[in-house]
N, C-alpha and C. Protein backbone atom coordinates (compact mmCIF):
# COMPACT_ATOMS: atom_id res chain seq x y z
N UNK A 1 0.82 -1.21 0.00
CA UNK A 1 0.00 0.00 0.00
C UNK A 1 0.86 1.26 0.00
N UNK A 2 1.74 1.58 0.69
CA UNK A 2 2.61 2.51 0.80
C UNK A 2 3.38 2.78 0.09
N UNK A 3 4.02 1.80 -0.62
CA UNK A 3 5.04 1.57 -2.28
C UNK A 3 4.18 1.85 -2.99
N UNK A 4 2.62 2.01 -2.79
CA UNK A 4 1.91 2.47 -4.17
C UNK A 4 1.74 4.01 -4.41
N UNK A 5 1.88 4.80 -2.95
CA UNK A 5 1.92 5.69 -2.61
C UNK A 5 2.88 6.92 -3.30
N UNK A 6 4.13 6.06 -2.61
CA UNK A 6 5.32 6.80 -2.89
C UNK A 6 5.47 6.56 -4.71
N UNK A 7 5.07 5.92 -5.22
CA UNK A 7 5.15 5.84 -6.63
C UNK A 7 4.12 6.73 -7.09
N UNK A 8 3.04 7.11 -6.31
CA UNK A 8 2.41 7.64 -6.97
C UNK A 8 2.31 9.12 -6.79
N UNK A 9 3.23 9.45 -5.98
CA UNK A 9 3.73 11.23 -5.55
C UNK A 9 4.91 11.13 -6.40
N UNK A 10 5.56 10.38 -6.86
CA UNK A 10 6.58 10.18 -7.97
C UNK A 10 6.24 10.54 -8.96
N UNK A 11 5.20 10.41 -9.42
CA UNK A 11 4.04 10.27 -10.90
C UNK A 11 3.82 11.87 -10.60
N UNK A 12 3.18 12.51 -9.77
CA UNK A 12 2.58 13.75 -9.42
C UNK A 12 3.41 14.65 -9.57
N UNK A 13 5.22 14.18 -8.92
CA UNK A 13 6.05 15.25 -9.08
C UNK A 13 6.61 15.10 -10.70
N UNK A 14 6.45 14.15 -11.73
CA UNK A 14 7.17 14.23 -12.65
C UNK A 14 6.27 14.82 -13.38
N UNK A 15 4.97 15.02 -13.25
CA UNK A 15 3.59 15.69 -14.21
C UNK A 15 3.96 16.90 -13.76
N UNK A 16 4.89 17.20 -12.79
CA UNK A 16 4.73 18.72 -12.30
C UNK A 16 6.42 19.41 -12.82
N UNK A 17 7.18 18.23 -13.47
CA UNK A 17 8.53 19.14 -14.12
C UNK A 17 9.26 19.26 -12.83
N UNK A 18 9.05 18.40 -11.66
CA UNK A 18 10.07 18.28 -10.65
C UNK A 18 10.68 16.94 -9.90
N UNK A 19 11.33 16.25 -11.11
CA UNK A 19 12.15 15.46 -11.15
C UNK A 19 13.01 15.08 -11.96
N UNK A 20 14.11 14.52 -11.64
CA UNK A 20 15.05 14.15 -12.71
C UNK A 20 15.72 12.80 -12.29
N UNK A 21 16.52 11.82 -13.41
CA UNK A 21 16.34 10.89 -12.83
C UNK A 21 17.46 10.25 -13.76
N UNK A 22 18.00 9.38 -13.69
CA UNK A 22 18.99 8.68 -14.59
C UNK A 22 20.51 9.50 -13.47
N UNK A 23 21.56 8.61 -13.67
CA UNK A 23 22.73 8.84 -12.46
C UNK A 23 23.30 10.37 -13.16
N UNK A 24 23.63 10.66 -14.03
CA UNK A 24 24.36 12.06 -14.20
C UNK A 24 23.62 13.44 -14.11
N UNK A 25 21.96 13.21 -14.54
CA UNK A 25 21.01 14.55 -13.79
C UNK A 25 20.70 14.16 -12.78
N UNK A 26 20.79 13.23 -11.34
CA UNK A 26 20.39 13.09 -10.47
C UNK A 26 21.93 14.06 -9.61
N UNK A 27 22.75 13.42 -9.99
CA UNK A 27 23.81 13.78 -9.33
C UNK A 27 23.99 15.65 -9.49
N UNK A 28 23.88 15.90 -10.86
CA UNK A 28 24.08 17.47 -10.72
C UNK A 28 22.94 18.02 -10.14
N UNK A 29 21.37 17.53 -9.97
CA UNK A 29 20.46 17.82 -8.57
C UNK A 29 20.79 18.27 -7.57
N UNK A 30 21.75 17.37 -7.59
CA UNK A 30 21.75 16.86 -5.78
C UNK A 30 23.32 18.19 -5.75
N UNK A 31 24.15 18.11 -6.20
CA UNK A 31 25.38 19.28 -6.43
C UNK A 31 24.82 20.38 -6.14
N UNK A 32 23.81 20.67 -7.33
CA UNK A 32 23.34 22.19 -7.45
C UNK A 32 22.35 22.77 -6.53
N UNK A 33 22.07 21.68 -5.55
CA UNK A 33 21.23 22.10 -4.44
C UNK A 33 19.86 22.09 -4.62
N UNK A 34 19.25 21.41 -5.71
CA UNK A 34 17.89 21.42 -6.26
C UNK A 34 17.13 19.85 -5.55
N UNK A 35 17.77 18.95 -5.73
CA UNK A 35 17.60 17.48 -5.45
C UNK A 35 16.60 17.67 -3.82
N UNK A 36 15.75 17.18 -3.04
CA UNK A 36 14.97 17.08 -1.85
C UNK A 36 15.11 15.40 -1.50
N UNK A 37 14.92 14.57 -2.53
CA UNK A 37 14.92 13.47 -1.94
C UNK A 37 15.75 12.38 -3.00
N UNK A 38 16.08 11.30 -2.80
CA UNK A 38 17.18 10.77 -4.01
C UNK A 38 16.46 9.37 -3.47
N UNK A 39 16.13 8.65 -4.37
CA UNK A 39 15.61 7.22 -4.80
C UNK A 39 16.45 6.76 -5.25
N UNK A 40 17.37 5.56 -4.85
CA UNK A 40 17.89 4.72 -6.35
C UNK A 40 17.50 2.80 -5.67
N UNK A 41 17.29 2.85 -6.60
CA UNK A 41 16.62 0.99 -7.21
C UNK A 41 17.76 0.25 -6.13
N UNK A 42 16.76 -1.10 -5.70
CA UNK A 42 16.99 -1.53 -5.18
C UNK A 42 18.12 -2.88 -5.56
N UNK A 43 17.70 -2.49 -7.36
CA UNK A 43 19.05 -3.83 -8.31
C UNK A 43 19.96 -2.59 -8.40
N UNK A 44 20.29 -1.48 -8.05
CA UNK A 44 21.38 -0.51 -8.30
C UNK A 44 22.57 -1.24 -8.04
N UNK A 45 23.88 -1.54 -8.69
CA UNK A 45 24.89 -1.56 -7.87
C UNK A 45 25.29 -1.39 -6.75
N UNK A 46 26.56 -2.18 -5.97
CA UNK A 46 26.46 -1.27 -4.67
C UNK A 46 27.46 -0.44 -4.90
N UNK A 47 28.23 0.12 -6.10
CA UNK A 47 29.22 1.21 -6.33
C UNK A 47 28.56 2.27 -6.44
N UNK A 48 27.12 1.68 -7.20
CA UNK A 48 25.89 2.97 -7.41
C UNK A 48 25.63 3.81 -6.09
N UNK A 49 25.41 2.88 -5.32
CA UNK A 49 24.31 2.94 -3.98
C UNK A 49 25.65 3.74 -3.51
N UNK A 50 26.61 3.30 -3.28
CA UNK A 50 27.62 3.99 -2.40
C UNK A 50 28.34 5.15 -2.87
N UNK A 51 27.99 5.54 -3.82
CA UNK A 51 28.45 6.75 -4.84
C UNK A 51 27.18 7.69 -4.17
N UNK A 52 26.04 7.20 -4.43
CA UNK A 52 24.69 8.32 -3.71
C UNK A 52 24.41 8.48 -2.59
N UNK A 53 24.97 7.42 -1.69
CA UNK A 53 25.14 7.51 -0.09
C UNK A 53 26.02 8.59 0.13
N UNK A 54 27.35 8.67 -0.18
CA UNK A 54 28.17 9.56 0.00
C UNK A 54 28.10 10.79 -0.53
N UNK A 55 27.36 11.06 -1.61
CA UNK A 55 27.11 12.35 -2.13
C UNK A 55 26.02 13.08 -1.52
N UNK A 56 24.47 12.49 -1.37
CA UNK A 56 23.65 12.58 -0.44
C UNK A 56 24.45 13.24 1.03
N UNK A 57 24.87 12.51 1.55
CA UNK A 57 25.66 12.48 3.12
C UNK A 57 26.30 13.90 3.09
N UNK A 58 26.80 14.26 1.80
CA UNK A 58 27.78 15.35 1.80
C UNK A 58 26.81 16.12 1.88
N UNK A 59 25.58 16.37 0.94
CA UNK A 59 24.67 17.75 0.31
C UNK A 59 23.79 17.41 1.55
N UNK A 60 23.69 16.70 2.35
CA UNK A 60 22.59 16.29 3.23
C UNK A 60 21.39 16.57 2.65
N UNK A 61 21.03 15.37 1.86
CA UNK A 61 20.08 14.96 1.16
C UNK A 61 19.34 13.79 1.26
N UNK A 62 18.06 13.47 1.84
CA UNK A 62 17.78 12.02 2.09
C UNK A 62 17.76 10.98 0.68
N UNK A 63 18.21 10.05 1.01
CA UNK A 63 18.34 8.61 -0.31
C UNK A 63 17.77 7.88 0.31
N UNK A 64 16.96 6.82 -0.37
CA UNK A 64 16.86 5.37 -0.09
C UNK A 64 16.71 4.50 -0.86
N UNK A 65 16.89 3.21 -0.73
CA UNK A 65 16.96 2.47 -1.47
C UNK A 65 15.49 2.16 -1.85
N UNK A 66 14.76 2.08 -3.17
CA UNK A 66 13.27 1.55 -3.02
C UNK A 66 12.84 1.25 -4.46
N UNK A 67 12.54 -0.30 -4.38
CA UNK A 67 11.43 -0.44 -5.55
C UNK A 67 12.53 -1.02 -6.46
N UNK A 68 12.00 -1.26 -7.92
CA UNK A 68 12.96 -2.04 -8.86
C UNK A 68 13.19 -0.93 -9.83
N UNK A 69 14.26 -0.74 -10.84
CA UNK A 69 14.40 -0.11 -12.03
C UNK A 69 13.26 0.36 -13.04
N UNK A 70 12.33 -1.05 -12.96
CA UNK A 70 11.12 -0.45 -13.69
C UNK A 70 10.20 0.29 -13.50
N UNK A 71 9.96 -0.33 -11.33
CA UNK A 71 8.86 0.55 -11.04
C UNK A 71 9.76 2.36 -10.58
N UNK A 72 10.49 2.47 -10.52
CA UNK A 72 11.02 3.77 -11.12
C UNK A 72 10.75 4.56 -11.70
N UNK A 73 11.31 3.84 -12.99
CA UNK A 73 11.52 4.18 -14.69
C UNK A 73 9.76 4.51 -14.52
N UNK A 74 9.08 3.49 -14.18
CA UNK A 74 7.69 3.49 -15.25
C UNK A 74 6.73 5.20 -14.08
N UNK A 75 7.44 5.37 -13.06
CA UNK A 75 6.64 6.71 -12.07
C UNK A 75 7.10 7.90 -12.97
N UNK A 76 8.66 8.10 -13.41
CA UNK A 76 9.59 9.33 -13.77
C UNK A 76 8.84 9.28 -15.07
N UNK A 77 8.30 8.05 -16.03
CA UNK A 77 8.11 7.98 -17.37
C UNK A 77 8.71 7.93 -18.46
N UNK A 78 9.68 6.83 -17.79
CA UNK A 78 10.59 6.64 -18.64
C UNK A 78 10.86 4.70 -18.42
N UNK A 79 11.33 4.47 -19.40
CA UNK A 79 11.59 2.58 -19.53
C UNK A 79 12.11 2.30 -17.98
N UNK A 80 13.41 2.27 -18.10
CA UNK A 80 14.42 1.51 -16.60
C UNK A 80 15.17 3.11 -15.95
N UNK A 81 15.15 2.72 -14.67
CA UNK A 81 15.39 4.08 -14.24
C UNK A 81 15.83 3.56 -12.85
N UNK A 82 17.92 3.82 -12.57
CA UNK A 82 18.08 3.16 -11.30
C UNK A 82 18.12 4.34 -10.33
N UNK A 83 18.26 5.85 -10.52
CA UNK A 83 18.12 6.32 -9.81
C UNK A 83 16.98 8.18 -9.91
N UNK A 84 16.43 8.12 -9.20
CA UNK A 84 15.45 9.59 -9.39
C UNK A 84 15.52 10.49 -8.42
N UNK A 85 15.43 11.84 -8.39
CA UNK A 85 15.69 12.65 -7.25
C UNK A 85 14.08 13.29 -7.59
N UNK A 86 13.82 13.81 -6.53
CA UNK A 86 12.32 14.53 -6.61
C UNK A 86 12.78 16.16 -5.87
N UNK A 87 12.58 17.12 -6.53
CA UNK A 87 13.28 18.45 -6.27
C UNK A 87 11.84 19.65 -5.64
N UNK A 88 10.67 18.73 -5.70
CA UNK A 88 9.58 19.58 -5.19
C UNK A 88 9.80 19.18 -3.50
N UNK A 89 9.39 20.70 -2.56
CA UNK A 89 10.11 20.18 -1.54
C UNK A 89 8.97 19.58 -0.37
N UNK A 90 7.54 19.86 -0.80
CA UNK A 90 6.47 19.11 -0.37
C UNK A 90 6.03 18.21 -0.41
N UNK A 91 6.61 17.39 -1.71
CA UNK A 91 6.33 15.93 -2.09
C UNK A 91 7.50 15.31 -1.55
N UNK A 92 8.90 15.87 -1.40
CA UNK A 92 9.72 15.37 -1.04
C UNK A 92 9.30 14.49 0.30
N UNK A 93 8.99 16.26 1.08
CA UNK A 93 8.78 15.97 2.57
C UNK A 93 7.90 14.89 3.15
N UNK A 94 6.38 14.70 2.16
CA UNK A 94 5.51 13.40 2.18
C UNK A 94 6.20 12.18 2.04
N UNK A 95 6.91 12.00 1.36
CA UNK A 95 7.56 10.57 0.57
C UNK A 95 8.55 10.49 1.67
N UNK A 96 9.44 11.07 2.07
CA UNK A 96 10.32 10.67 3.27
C UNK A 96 9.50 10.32 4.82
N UNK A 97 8.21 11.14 4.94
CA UNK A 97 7.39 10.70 6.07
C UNK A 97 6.93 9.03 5.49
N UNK A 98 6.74 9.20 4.82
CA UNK A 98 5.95 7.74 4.85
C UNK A 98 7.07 6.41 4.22
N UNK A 99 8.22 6.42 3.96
CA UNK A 99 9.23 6.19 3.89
C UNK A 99 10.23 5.80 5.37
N UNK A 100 9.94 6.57 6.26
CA UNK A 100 10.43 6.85 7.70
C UNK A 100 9.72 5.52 8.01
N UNK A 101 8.59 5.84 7.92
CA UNK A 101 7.60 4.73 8.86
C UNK A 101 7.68 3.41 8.27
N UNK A 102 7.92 3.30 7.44
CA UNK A 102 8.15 1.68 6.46
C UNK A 102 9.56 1.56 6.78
N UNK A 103 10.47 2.26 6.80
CA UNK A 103 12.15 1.85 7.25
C UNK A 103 11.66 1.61 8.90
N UNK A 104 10.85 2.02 9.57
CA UNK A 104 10.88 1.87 11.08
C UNK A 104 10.57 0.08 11.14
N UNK A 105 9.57 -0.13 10.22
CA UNK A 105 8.33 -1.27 10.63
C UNK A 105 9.80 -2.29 9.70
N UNK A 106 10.68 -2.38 9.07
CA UNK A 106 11.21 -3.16 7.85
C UNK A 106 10.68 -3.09 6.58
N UNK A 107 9.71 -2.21 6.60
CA UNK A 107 8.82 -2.35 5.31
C UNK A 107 9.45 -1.90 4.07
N UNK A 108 8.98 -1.08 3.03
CA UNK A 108 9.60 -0.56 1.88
C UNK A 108 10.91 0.18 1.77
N UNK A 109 10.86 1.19 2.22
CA UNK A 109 12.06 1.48 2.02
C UNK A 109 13.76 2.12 2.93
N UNK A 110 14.13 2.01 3.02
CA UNK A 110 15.48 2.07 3.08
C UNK A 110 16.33 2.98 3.25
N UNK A 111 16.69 3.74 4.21
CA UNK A 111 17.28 4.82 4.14
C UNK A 111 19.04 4.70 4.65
N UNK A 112 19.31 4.89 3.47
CA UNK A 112 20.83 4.54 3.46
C UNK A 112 22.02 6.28 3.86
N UNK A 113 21.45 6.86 4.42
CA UNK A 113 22.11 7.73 5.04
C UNK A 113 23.57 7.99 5.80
C-alpha cells in the first residue's frame, strides 16, 4: 500500500517538471542544491548505492533504497530508471514521512544515510 503511494507522488512530481532521474542529472540535482529526496533501485549496484550515499551524506540529502528499475523508470516515465531525485520540496517531505515509517516497521524502504 505505501510503495503504491510513494510511486504515486513520484508520478505527481514528474507531471509537475520536478524530477530528474537517470545517475548524471540526479547527481548534478543533488550538487546544485535542487535534489529534496534521491531514490535509487533496489538492483542498483552497490558502487551505485555507495556513490549516492556519500554524495547525499555530503549535500545532506535524504536517499533510499526503493522499488525495482522499472517501477522507477515506469513513475519518472521513462523505460528503466536506477536512480530519481524529486526536487519539489512538499512531495519530497511526504515521501520521506511515509518512507520513515516503512524503514521503522522493515517495510519498503530504506534509508541509506
Amino acid at each position: 500500500m505505501q510503495e503504491t503511494k510513494i510511486l504515486s507522488y513520484m508520478g505527481l512530481a514528474t507531471r509537475a517538471g520536478r524530477t530528474v532521474s537517470g545517475e548524471f542529472s540526479v547527481e548534478k540535482s543533488v550538487r546544485q542544491g535542487r535534489a529534496r529526496l534521491v531514490l535509487v533501485s533496489d538492483e542498483a549496484s552497490e558502487n551505485a548505492k555507495k556513490k549516492f550515499r556519500n554524495l547525499c551524506s555530503h549535500y545532506k540529502v535524504p536517499m533510499y533504497c526503493f522499488g525495482s528499475s522499472a517501477e522507477l523508470g515506469a513513475a519518472c516515465g521513462k523505460e528503466f530508471r536506477m536512480s530519481a531525485a524529486v526536487e519539489d520540496e512538499g512531495l519530497a517531505a511526504a515521501m520521506v514521512r511515509i518512507l520513515e515509517q516503512e524503514a521503522g516497521t522493515g517495510g519498503v524502504g530504506q534509508n541509506v544515510k
